[in-house]
Protein backbone atom coordinates (compact mmCIF):
# COMPACT_ATOMS: atom_id res chain seq x y z
CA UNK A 1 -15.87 -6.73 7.74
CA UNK A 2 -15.63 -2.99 6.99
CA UNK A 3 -16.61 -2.26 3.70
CA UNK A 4 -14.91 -5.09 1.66
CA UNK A 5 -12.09 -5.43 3.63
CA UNK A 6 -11.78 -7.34 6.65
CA UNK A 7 -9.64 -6.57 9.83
CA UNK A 8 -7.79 -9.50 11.84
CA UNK A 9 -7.15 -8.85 15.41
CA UNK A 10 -4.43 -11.29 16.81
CA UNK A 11 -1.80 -12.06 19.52
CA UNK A 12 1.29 -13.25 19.37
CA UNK A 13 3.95 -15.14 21.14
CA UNK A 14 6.72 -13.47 23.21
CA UNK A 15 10.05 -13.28 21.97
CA UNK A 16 11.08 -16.11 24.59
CA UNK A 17 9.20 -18.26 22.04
CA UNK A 18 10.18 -16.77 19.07
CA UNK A 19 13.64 -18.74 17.55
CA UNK A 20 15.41 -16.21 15.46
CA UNK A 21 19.00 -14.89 15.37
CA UNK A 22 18.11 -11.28 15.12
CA UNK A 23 15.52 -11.29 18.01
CA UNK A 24 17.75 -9.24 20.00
CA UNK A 25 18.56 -6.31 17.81
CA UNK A 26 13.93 -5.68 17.15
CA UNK A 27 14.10 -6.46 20.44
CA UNK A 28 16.64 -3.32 21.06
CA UNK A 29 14.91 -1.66 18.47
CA UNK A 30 11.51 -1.53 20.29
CA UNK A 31 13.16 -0.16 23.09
CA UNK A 32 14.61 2.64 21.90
CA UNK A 33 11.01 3.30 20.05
CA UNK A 34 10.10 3.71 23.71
CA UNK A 35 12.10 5.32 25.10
CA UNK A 36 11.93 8.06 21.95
CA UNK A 37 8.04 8.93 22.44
CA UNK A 38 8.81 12.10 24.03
CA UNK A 39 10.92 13.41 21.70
CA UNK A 40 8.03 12.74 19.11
CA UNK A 41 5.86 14.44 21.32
CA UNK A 42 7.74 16.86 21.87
CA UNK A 43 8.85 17.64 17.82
CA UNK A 44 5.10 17.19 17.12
CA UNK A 45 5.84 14.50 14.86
CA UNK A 46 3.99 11.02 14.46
CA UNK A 47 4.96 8.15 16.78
CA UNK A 48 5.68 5.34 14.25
CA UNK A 49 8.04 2.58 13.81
CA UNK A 50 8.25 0.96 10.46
CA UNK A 51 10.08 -2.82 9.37
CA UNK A 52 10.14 -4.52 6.60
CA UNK A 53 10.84 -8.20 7.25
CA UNK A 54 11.97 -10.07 3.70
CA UNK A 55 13.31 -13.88 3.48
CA UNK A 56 12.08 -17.41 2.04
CA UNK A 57 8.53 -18.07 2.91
CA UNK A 58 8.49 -20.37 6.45
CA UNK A 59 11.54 -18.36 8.16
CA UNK A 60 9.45 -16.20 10.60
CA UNK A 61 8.27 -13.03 8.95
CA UNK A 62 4.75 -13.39 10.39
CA UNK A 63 5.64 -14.65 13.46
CA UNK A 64 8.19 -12.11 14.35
CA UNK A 65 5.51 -9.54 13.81
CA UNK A 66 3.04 -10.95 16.25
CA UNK A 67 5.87 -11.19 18.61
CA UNK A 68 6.65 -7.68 18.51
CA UNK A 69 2.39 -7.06 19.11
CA UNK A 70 3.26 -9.45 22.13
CA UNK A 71 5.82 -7.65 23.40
CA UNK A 72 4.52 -3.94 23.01
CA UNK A 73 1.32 -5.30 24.53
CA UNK A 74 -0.16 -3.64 21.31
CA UNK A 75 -3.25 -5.10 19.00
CA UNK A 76 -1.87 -6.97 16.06
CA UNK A 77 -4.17 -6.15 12.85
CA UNK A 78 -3.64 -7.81 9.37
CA UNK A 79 -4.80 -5.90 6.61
CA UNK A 80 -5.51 -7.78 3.42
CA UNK A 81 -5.11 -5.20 0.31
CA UNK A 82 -6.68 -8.16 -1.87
CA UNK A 83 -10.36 -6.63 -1.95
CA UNK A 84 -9.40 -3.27 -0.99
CA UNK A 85 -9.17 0.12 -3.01
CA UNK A 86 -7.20 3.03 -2.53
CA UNK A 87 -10.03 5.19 -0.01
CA UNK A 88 -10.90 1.73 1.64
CA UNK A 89 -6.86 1.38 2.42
CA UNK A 90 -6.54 4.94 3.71
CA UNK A 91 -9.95 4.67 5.63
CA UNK A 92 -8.31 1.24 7.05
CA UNK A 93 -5.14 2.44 8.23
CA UNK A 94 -7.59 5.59 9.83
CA UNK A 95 -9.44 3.37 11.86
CA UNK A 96 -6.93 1.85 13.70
CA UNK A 97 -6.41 2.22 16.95
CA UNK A 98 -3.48 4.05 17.95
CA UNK A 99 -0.80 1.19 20.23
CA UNK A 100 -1.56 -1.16 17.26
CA UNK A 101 0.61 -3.56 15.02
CA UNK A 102 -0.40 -3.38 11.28
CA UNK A 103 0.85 -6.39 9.44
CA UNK A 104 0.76 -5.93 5.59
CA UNK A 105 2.19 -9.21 3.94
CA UNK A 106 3.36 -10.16 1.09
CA UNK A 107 3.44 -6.56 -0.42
CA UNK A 108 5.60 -8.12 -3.34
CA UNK A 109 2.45 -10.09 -4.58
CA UNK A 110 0.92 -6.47 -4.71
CA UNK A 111 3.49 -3.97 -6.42
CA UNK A 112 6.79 -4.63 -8.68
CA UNK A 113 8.61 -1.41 -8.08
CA UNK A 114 5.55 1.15 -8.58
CA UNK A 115 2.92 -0.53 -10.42
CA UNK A 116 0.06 -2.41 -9.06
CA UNK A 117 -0.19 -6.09 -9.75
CA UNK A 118 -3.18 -8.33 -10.97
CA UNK A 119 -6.88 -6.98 -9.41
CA UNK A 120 -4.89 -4.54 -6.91
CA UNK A 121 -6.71 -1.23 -6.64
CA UNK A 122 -4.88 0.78 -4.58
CA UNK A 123 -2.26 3.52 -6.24
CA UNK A 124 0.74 3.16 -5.07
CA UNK A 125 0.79 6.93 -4.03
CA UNK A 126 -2.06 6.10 -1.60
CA UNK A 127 -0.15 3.33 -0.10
CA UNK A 128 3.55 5.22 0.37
CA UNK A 129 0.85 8.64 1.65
CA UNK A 130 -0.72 6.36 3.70
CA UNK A 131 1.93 4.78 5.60
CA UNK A 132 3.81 7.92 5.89
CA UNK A 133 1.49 9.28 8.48
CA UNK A 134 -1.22 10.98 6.13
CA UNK A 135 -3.32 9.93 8.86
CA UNK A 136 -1.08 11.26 11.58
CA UNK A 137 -1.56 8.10 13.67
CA UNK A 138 0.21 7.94 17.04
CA UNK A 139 1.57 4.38 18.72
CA UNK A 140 1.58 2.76 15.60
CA UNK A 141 4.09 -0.10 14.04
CA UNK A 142 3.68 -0.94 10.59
CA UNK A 143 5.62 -4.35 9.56
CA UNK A 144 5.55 -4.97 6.26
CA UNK A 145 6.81 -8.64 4.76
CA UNK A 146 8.27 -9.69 1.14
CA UNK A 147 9.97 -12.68 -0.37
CA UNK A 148 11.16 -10.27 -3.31
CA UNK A 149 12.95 -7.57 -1.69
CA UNK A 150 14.36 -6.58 -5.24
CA UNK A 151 11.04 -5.91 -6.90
CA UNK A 152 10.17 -3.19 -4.25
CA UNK A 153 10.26 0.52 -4.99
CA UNK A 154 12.98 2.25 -2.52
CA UNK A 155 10.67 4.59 -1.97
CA UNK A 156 8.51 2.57 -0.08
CA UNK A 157 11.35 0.74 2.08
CA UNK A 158 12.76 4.44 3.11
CA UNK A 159 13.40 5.36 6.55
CA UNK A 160 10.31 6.89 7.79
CA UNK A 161 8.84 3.86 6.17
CA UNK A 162 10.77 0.98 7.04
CA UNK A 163 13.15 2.48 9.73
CA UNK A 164 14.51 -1.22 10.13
CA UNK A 165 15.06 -3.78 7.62
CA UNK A 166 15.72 -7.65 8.45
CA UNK A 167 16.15 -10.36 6.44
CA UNK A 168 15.60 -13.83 7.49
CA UNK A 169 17.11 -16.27 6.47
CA UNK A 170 16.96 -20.40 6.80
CA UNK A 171 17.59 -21.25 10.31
CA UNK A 172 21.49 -22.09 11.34
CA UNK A 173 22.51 -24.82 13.26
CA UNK A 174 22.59 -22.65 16.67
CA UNK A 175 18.99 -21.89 16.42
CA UNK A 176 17.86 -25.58 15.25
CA UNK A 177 19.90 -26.47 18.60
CA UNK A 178 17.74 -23.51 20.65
CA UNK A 179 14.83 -24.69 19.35
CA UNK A 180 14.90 -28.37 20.31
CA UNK A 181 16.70 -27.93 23.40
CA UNK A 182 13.50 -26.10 24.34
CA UNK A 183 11.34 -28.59 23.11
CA UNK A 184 13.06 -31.59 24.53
């Protein structure tokens, strides 16, 4: 607990685990995001990776972030905007550790376009700021998940905010198959 908000660290599986058909292409992603530091370094810029992960609740969102804290062998941390306010959720993301995961779910049960919804207390111009790199933070992957893609603001799903977008969807047949072959 830090002030009315609380901070979840967590692990996840690895991708071997993890039964999705766009596995692969985070999984290419998070290479190149390694293989990219220097050139942040050397630009001076901040060495982030955003992704917004948006589908039918149950198809992996969650999951798929802990697997890419799994795989980057970084802390996972969930922050819950529910009790927070703007200067808690900037002093939050502050705190961090740098080669962390921050999960923020459900973002659509928080904003519809730019407006805060029900008891939420942080501006949206704090949370865009925020997760821009006001806080210059270094090593960092922000995933943020929605079931309403439509109701978010585009500027918070920009590139430099959400360099990678992925929807998942329903399982096919080929990754039903996957997955039990694995299990039986």
């Amino acid at each position: 607990e830090w002030g009315g908000w609380a901070r979840t660290k967590a692990t996840g599986k690895p991708f071997s685990m993890i039964y999705l058909k766009d596995k692969d292409r985070i999984i290419k992603d998070l290479d190149r995001f390694k293989e990219l530091q220097p050139l942040y370094e050397k630009l001076g810029v901040a060495y982030k990776r955003g992704y917004l992960f948006y589908g039918e609740p149950g198809n992996g969102k969650s999951t798929l972030a802990y697997a890419i804290g799994h795989y980057m062998k970084y802390d996972v941390y969930l922050l819950d905007l529910s009790n927070m306010s703007s200067s808690n959720f900037a002093k939050a993301v502050k705190n961090i550790p740098d080669h962390s995961v921050v999960v923020i779910e459900d973002i659509d049960s928080f904003y519809n376009r730019r407006e805060p919804l029900k008891d939420n207390k942080i501006t949206f111009s704090t949370f865009i700021n925020t997760l821009s790199g006001v806080a210059q933070k270094n090593n960092i992957i922000t995933v943020i998940t929605t079931n309403d893609p439509l109701s978010l603001d585009p500027a918070l799903i920009r590139d430099g905010r959400c360099d990678e977008k992925l929807e998942l969807n329903n399982p096919d047949r080929e990754i039903v198959e996957e997955f039990l072959s694995s299990i039986y």
